[in-house]
N, C-alpha and C. Protein backbone atom coordinates (compact mmCIF):
# COMPACT_ATOMS: atom_id res chain seq x y z
N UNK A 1 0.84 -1.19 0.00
CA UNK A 1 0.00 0.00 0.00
C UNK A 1 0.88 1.25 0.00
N UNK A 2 0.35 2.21 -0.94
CA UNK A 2 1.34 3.66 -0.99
C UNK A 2 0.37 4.27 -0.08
N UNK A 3 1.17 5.70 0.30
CA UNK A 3 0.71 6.55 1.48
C UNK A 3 -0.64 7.29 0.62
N UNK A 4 -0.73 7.50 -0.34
CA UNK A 4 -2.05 7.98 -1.23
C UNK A 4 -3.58 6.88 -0.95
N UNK A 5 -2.99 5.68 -1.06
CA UNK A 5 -3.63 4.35 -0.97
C UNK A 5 -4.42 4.72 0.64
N UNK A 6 -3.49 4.39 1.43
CA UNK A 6 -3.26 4.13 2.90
C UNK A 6 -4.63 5.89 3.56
N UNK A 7 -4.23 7.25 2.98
CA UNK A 7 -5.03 8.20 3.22
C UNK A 7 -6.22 7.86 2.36
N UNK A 8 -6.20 7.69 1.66
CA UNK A 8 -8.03 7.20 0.91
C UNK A 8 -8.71 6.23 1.55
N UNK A 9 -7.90 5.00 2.07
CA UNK A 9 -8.83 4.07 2.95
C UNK A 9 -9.33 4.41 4.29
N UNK A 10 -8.36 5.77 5.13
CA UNK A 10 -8.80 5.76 6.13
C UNK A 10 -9.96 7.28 6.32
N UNK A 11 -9.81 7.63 4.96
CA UNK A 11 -10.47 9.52 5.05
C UNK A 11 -11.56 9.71 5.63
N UNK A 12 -12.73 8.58 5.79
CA UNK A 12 -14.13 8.54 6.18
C UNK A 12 -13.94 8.66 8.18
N UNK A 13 -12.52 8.36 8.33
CA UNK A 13 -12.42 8.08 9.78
C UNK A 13 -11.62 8.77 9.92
N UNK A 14 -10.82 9.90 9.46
CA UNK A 14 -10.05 10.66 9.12
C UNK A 14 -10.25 11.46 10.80
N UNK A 15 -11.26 12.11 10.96
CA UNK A 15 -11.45 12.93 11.69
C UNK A 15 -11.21 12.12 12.93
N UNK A 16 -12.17 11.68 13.58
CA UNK A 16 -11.86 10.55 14.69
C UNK A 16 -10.57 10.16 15.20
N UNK A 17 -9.63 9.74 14.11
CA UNK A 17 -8.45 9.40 14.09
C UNK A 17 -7.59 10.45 14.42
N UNK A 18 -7.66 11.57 13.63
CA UNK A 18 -6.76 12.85 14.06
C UNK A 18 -6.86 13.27 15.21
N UNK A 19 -8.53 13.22 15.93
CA UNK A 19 -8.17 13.77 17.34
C UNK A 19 -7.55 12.70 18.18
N UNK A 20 -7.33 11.66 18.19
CA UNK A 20 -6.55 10.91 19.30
C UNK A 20 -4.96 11.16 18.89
N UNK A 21 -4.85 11.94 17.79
CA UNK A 21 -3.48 12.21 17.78
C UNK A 21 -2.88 13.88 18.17
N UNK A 22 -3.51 14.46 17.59
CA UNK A 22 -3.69 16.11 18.36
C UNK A 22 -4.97 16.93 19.14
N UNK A 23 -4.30 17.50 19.65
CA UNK A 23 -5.86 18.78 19.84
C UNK A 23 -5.97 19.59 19.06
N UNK A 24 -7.69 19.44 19.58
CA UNK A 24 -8.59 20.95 18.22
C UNK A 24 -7.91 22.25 18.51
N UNK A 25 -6.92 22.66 19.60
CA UNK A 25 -6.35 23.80 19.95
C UNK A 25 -5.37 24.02 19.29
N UNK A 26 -4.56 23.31 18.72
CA UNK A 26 -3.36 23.19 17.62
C UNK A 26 -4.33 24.23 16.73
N UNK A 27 -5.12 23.97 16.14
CA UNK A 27 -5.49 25.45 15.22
C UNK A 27 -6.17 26.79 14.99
N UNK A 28 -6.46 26.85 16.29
CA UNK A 28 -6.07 27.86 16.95
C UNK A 28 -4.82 28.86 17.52
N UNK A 29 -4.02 27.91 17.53
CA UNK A 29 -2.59 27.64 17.80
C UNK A 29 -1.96 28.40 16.15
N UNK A 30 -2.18 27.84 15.21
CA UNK A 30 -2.02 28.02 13.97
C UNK A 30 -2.21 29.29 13.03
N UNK A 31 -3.41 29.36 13.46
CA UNK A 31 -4.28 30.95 12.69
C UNK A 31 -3.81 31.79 13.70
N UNK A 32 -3.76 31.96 14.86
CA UNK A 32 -2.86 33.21 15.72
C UNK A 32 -1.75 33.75 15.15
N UNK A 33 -1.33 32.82 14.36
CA UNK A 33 0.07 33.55 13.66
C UNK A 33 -0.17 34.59 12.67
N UNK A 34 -1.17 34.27 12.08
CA UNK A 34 -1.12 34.80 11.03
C UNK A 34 -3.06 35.74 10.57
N UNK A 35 -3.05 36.80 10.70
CA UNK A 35 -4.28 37.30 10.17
C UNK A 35 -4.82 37.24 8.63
N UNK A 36 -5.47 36.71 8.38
CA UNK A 36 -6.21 35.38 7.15
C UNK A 36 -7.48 36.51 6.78
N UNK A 37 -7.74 37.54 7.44
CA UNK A 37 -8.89 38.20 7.13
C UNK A 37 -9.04 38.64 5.51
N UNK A 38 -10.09 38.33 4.48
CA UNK A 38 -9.68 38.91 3.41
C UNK A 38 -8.51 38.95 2.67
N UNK A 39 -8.12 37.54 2.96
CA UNK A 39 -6.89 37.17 1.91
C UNK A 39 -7.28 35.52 1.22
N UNK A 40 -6.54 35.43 0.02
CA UNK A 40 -6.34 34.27 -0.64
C UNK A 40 -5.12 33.73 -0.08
N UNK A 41 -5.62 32.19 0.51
CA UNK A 41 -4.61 31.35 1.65
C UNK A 41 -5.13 30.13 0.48
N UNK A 42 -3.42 29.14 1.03
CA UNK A 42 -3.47 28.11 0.73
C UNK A 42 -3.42 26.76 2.17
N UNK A 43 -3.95 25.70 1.73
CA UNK A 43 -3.61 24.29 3.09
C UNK A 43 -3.03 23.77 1.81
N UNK A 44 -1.84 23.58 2.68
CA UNK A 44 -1.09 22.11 1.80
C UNK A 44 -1.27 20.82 2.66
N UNK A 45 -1.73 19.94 1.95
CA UNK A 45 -2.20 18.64 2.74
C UNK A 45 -3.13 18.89 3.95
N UNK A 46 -4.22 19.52 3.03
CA UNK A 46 -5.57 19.80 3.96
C UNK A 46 -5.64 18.56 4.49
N UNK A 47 -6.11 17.48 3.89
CA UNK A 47 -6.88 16.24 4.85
C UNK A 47 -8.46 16.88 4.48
N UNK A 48 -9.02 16.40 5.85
CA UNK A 48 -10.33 16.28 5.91
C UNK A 48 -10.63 18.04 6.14
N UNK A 49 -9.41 18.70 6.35
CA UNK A 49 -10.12 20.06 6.72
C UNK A 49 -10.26 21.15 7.77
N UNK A 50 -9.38 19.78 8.52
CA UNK A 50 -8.81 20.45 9.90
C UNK A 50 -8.41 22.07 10.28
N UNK A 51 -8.03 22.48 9.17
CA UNK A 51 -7.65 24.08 9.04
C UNK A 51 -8.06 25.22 8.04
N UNK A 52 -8.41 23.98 6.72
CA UNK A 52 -8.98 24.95 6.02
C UNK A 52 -10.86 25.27 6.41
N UNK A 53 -11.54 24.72 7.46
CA UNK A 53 -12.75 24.60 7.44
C UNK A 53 -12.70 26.18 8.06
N UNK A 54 -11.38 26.01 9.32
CA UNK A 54 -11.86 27.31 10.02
C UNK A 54 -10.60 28.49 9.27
N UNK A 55 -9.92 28.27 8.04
CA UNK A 55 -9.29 29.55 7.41
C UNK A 55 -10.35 30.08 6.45
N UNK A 56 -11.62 29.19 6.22
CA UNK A 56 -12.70 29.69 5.47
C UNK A 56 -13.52 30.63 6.41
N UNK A 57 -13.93 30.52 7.62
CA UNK A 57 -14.42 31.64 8.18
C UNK A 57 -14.28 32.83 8.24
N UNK A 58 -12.34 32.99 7.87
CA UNK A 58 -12.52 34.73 7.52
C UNK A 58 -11.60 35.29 6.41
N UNK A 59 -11.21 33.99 5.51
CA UNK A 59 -10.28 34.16 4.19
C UNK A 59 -11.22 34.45 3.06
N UNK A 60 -10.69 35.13 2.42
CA UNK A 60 -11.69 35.19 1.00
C UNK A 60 -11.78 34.08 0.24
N UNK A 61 -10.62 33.20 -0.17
CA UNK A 61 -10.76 31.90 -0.63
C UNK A 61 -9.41 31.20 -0.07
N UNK A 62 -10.38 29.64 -0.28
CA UNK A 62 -8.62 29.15 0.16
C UNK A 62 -8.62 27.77 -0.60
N UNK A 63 -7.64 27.80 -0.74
CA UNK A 63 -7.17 26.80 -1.66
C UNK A 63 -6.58 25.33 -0.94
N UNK A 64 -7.73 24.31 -0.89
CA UNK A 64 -7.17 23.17 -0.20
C UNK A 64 -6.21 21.91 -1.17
N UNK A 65 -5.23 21.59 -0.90
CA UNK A 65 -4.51 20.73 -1.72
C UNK A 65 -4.59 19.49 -0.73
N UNK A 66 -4.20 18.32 -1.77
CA UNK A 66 -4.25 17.05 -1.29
C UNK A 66 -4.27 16.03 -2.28
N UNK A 67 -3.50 15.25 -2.01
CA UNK A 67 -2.91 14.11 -2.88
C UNK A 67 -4.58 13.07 -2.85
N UNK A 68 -5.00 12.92 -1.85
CA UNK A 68 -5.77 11.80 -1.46
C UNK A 68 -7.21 12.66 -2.04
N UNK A 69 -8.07 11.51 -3.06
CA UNK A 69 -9.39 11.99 -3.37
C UNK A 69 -10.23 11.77 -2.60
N UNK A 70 -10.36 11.09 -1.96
CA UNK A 70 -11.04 10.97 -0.67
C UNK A 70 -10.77 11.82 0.58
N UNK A 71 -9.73 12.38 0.91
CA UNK A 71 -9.86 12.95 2.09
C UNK A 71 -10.21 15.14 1.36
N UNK A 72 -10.20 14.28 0.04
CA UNK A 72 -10.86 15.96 -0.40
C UNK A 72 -12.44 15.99 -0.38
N UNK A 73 -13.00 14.10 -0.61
CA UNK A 73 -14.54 14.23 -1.08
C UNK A 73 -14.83 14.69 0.56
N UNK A 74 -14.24 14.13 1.93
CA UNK A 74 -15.03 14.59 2.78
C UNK A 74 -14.57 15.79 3.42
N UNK A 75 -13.58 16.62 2.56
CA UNK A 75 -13.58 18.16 2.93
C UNK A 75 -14.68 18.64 2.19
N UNK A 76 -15.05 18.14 1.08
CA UNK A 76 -16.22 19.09 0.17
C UNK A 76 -17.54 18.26 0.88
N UNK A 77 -17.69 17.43 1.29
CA UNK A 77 -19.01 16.95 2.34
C UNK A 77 -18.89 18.11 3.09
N UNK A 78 -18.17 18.46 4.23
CA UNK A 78 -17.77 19.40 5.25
C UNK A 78 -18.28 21.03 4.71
N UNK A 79 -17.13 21.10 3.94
CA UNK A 79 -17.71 22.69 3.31
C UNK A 79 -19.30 22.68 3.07
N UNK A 80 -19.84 21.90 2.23
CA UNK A 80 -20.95 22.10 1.64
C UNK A 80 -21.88 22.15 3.30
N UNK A 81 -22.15 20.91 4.10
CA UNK A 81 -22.68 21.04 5.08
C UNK A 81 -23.07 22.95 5.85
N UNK A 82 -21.56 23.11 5.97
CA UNK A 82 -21.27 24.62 6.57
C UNK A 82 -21.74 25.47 6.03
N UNK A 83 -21.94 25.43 4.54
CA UNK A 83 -22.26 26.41 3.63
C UNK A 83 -21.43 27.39 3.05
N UNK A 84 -19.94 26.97 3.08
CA UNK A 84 -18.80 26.97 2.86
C UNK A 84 -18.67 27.72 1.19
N UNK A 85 -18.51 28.50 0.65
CA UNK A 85 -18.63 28.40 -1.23
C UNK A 85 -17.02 28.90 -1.25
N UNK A 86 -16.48 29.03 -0.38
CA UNK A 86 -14.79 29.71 -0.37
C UNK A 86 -13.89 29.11 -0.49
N UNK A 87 -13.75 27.50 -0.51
CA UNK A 87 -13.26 26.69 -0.27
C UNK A 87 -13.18 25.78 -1.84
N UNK A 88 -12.04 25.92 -2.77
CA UNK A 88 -11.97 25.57 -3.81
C UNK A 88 -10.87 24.44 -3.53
N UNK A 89 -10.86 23.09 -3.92
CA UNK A 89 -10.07 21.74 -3.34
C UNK A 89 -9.42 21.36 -4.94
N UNK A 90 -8.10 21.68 -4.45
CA UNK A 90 -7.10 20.69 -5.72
C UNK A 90 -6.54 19.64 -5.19
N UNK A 91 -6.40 18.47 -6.34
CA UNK A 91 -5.36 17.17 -6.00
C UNK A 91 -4.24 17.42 -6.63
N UNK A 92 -3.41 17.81 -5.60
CA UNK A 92 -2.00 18.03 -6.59
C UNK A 92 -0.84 17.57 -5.19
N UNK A 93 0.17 17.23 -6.30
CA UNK A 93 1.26 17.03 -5.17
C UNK A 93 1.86 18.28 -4.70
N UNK A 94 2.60 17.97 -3.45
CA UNK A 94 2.98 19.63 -2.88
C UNK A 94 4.36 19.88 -2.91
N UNK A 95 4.81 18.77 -3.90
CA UNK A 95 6.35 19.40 -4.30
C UNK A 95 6.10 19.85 -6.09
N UNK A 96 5.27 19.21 -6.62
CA UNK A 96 4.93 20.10 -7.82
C UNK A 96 3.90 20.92 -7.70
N UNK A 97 2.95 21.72 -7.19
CA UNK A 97 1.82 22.31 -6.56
C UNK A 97 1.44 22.85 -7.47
N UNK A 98 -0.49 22.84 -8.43
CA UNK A 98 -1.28 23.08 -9.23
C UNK A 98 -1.52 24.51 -8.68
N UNK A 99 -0.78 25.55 -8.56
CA UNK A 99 -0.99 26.96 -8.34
C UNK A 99 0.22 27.73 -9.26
N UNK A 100 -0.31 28.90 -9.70
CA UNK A 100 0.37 29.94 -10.04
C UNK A 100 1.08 30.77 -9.36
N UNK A 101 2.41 31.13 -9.95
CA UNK A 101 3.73 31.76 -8.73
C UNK A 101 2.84 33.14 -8.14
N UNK A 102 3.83 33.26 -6.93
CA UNK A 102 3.03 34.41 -6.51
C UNK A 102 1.22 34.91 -6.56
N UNK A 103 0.56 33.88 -6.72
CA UNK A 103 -0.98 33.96 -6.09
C UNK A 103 -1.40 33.63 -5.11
N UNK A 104 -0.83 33.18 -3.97
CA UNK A 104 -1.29 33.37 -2.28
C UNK A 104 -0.68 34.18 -1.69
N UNK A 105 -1.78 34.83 -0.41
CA UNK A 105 -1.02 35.70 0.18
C UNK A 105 -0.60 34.65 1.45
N UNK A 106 -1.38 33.78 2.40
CA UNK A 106 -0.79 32.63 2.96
C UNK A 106 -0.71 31.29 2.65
N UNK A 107 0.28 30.76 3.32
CA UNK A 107 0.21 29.01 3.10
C UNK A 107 0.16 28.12 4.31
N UNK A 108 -0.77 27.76 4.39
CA UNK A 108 -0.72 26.63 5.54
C UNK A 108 -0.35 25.32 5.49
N UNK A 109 0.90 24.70 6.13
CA UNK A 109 0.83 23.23 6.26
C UNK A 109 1.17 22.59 7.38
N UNK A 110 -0.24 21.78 7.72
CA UNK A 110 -0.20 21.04 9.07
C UNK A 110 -0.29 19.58 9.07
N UNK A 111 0.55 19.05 10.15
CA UNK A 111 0.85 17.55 9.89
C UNK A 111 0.86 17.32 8.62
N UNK A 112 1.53 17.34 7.34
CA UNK A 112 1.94 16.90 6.29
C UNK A 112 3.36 16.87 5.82
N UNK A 113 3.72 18.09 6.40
CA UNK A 113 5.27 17.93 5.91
C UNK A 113 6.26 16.80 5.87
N UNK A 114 5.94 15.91 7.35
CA UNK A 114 6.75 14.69 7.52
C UNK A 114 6.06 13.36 6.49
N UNK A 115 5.33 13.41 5.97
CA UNK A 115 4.73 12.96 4.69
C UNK A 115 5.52 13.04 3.62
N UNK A 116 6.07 13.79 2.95
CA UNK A 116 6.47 14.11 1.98
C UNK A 116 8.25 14.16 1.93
N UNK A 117 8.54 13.12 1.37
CA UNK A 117 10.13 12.61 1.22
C UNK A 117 11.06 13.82 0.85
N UNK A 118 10.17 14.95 -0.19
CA UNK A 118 11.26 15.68 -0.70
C UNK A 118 10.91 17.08 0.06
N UNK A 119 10.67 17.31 1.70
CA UNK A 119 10.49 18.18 2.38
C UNK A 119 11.09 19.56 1.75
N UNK A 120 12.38 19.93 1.60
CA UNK A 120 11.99 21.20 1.35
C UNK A 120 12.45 21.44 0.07
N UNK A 121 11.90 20.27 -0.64
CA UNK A 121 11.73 21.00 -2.21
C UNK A 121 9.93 21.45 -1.98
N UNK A 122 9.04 20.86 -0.98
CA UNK A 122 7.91 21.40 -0.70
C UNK A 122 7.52 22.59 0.01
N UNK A 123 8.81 23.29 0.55
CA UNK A 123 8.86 24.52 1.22
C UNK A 123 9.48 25.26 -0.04
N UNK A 124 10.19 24.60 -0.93
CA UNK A 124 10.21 25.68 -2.54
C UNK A 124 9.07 26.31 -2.68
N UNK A 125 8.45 25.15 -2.44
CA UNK A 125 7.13 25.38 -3.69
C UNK A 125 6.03 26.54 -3.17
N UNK A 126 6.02 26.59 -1.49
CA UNK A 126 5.55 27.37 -0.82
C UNK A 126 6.10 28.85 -0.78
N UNK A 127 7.48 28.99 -1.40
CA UNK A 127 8.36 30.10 -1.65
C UNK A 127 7.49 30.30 -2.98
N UNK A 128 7.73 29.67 -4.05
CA UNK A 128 7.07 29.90 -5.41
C UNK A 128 6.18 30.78 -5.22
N UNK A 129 5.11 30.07 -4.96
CA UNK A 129 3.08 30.24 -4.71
C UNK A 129 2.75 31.32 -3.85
N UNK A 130 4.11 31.85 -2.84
CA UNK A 130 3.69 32.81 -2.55
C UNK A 130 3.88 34.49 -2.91
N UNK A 131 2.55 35.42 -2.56
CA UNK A 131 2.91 36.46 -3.44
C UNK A 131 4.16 37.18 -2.44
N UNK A 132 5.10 38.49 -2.69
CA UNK A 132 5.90 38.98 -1.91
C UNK A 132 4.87 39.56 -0.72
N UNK A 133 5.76 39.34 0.68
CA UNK A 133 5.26 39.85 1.42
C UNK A 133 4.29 38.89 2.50
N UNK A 134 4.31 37.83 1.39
CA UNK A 134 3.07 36.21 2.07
C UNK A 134 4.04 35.45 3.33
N UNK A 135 2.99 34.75 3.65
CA UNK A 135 3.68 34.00 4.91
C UNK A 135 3.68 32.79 5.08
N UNK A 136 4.33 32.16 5.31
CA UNK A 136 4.14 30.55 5.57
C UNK A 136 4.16 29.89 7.14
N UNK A 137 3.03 28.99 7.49
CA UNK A 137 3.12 28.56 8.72
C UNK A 137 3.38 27.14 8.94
N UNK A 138 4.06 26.43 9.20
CA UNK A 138 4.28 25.15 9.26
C UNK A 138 4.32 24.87 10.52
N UNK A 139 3.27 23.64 10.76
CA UNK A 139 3.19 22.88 11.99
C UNK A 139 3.39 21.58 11.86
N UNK A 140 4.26 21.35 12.77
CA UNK A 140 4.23 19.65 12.26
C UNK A 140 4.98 19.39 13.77
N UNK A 141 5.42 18.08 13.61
CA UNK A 141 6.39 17.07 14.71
C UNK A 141 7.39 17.49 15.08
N UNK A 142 8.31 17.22 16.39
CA UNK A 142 9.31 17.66 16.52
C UNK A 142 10.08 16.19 16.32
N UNK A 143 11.62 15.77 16.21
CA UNK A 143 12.03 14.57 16.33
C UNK A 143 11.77 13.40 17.09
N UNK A 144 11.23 12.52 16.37
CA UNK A 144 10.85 11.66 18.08
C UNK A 144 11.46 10.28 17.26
N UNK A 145 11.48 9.11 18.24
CA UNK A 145 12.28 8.12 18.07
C UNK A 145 10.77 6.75 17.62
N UNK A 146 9.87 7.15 17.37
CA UNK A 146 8.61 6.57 16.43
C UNK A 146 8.58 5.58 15.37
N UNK A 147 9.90 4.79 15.50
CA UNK A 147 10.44 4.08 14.02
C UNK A 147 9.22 3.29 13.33
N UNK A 148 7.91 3.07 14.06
CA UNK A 148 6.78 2.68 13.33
C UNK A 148 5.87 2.79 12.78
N UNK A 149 6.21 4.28 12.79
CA UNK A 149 5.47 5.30 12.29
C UNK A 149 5.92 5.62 10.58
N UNK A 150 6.88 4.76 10.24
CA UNK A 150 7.50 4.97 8.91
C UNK A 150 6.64 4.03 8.35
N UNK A 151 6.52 2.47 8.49
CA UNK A 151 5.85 1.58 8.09
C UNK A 151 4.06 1.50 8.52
N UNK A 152 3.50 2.05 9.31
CA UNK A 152 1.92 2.23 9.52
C UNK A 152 1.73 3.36 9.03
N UNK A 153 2.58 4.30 8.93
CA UNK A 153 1.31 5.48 8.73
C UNK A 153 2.08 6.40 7.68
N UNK A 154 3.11 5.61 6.80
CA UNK A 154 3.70 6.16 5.93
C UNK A 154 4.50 7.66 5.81
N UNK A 155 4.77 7.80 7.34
CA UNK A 155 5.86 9.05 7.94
C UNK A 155 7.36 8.78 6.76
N UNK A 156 7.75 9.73 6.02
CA UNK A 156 8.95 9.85 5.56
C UNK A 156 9.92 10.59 6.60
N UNK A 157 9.83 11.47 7.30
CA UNK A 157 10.64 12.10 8.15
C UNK A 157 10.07 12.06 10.02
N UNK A 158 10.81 11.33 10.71
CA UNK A 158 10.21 11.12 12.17
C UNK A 158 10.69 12.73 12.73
N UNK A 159 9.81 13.31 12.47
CA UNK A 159 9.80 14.73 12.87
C UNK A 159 10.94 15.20 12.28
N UNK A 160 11.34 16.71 12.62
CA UNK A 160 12.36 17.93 12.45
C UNK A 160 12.57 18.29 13.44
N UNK A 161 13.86 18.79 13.50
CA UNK A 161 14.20 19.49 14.36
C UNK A 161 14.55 21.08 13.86
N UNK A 162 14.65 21.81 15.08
CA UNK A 162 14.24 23.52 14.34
C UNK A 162 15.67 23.96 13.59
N UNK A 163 16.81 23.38 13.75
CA UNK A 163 17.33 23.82 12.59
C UNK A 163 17.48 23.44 11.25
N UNK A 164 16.47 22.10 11.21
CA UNK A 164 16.75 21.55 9.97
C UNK A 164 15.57 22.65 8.98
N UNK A 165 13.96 23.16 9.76
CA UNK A 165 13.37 23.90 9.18
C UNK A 165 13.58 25.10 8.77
N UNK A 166 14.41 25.39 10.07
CA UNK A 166 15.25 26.76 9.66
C UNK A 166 16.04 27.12 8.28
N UNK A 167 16.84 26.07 8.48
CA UNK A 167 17.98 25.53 7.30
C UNK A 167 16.85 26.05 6.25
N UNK A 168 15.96 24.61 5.68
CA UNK A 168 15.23 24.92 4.77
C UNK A 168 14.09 26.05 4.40
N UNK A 169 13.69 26.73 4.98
CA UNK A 169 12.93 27.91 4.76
C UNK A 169 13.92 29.61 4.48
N UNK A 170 15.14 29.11 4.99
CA UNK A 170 16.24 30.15 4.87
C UNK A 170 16.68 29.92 3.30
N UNK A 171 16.78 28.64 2.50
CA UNK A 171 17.50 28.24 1.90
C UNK A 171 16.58 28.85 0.84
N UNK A 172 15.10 28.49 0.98
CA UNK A 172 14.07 28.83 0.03
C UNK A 172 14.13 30.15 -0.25
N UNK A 173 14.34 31.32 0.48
CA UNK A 173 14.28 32.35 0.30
C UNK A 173 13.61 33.48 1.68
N UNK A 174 12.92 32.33 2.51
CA UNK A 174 11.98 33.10 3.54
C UNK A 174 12.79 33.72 4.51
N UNK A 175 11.72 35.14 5.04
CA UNK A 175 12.89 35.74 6.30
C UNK A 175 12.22 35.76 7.58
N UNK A 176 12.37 36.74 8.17
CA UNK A 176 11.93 36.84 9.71
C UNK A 176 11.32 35.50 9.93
N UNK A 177 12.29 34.23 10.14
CA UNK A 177 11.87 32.80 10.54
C UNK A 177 11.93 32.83 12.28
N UNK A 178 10.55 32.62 12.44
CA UNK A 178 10.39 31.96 14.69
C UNK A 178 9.76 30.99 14.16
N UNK A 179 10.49 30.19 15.15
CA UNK A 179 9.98 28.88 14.96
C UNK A 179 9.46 28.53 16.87
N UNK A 180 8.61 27.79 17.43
CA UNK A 180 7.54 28.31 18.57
C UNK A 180 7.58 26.59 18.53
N UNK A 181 8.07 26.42 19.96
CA UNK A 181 8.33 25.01 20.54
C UNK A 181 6.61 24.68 20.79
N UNK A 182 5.70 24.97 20.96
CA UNK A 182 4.58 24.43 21.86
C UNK A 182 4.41 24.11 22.68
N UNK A 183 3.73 24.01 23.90
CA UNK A 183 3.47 22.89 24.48
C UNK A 183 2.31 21.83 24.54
N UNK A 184 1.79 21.97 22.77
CA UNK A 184 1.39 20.82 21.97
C UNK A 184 1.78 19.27 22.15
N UNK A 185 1.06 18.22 22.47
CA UNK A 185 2.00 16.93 21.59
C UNK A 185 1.22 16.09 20.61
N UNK A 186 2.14 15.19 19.74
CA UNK A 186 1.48 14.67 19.28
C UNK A 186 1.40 13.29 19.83
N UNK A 187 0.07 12.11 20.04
CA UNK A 187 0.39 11.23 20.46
C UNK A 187 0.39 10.05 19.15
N UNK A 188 0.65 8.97 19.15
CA UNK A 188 0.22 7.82 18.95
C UNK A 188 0.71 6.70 19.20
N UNK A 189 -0.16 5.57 18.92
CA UNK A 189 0.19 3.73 19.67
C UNK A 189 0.03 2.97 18.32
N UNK A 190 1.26 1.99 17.80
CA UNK A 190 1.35 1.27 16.69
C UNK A 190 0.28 0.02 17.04
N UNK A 191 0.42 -0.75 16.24
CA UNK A 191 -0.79 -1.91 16.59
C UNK A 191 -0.22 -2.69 16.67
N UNK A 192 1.31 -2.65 17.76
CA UNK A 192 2.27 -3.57 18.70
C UNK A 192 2.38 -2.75 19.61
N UNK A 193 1.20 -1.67 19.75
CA UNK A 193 0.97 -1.20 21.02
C UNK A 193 2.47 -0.39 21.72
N UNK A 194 3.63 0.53 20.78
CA UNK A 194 4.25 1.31 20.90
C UNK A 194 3.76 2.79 20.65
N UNK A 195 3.75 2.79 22.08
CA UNK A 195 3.81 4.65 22.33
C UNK A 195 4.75 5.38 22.11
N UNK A 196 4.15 6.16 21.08
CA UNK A 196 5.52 7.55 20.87
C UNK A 196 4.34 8.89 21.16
N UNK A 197 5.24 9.98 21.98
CA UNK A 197 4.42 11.31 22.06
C UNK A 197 5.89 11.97 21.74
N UNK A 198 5.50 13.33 20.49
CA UNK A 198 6.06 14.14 20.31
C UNK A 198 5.55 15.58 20.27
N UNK A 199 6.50 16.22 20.79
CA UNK A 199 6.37 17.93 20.42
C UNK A 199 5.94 18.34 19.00
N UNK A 200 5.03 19.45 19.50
CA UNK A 200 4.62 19.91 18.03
C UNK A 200 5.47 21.74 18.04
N UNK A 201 5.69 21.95 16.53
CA UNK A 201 6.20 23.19 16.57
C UNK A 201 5.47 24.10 15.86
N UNK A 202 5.42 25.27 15.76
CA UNK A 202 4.60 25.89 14.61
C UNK A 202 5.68 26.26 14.17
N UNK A 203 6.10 26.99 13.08
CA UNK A 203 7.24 27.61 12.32
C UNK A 203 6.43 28.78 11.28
N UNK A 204 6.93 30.35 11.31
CA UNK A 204 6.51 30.95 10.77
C UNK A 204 7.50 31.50 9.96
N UNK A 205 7.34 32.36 8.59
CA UNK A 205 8.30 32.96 8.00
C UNK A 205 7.59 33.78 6.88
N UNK A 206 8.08 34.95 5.91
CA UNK A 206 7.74 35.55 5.11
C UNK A 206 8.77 35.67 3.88
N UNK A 207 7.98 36.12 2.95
CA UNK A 207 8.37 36.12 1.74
C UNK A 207 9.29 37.68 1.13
């Protein structure tokens, strides 16, 4: 099973599943960084919606990406429910990303980054897409020692540590980089019943 495979079988339970791994306060946590009022924002590796449901409450549009067609059909279940019309959903990968340079003013990506093998050729791409002056917020894992988390849940990177994001968002082009330890975690238990809990970080930067 590929990690595309593996997110389509579980998207219907998607939600359920995410909260035994974070809190609903993580995005809250998230949008504090950044004022979304009347701007065009992007989610890279929305999921089910976790961030773009509530960057639709006060963004003008936002642009949800996601590899998995299923965890987009039950972001567009979600939107539509809400009454959502702001919320436009692409399947694209997020190291080649179906957007035009410089057309967001933010980018959001939560829990996805450690997904994606070619990490910061996907913080390029977030340099690309954004217009001058845009911001990028990345939340994800801090390093944790989770080695089963590579084979269940298709993790390419067992967290970051803040200079490796640093490194890469410096490298891309971004400036005024804080990167904000939390006192977030993330939990989860393999199905050999190994517990790993890790730190979550937010990471902010501009264009």
């Amino acid at each position: 099973m590929r990690s595309i495979q593996y997110f389509d079988n579980i998207a219907a339970n998607w939600n359920v599943i995410r909260s035994e791994y974070f809190e609903e306060r993580l995005k809250y946590k998230v949008l504090s960084k950044v004022d979304v009022r009347n701007k065009i924002v992007a989610d890279f590796g929305c999921g089910t919606g976790f961030i773009s449901l509530k960057l639709a409450e006060e963004a003008n549009m936002v642009f949800s990406l996601d590899n998995s067609n299923n965890m987009l059909k039950e972001l567009k279940k979600s939107a539509y429910e809400r009454k959502f019309n702001n919320i436009h959903l692409l399947k694209s990968s997020l190291t080649n990303v179906t957007l035009f340079d410089e057309s967001i003013d933010d980018v959001f990506i939560n829990m996805a980054l450690h997904h994606i093998k070619d990490a910061d050729l996907a913080i390029k791409e977030m340099y690309r897409v954004l217009k001058k002056g845009g911001n990028v917020v990345i939340s994800d894992v801090s390093e944790h020692n989770g080695e089963w988390a590579r084979e269940e849940m298709f993790d390419q990177w067992l967290g970051f540590s803040n200079e490796q994001i640093y490194s890469w968002l410096k490298n891309a082009g971004f400036k005024g980089i804080d990167i904000e330890n939390t006192d977030l975690k993330c939990k989860g238990t393999s199905s050999r019943g190994e517990y790993t809990e890790a730190s979550i970080f937010i990471a902010r930067a501009s264009k």
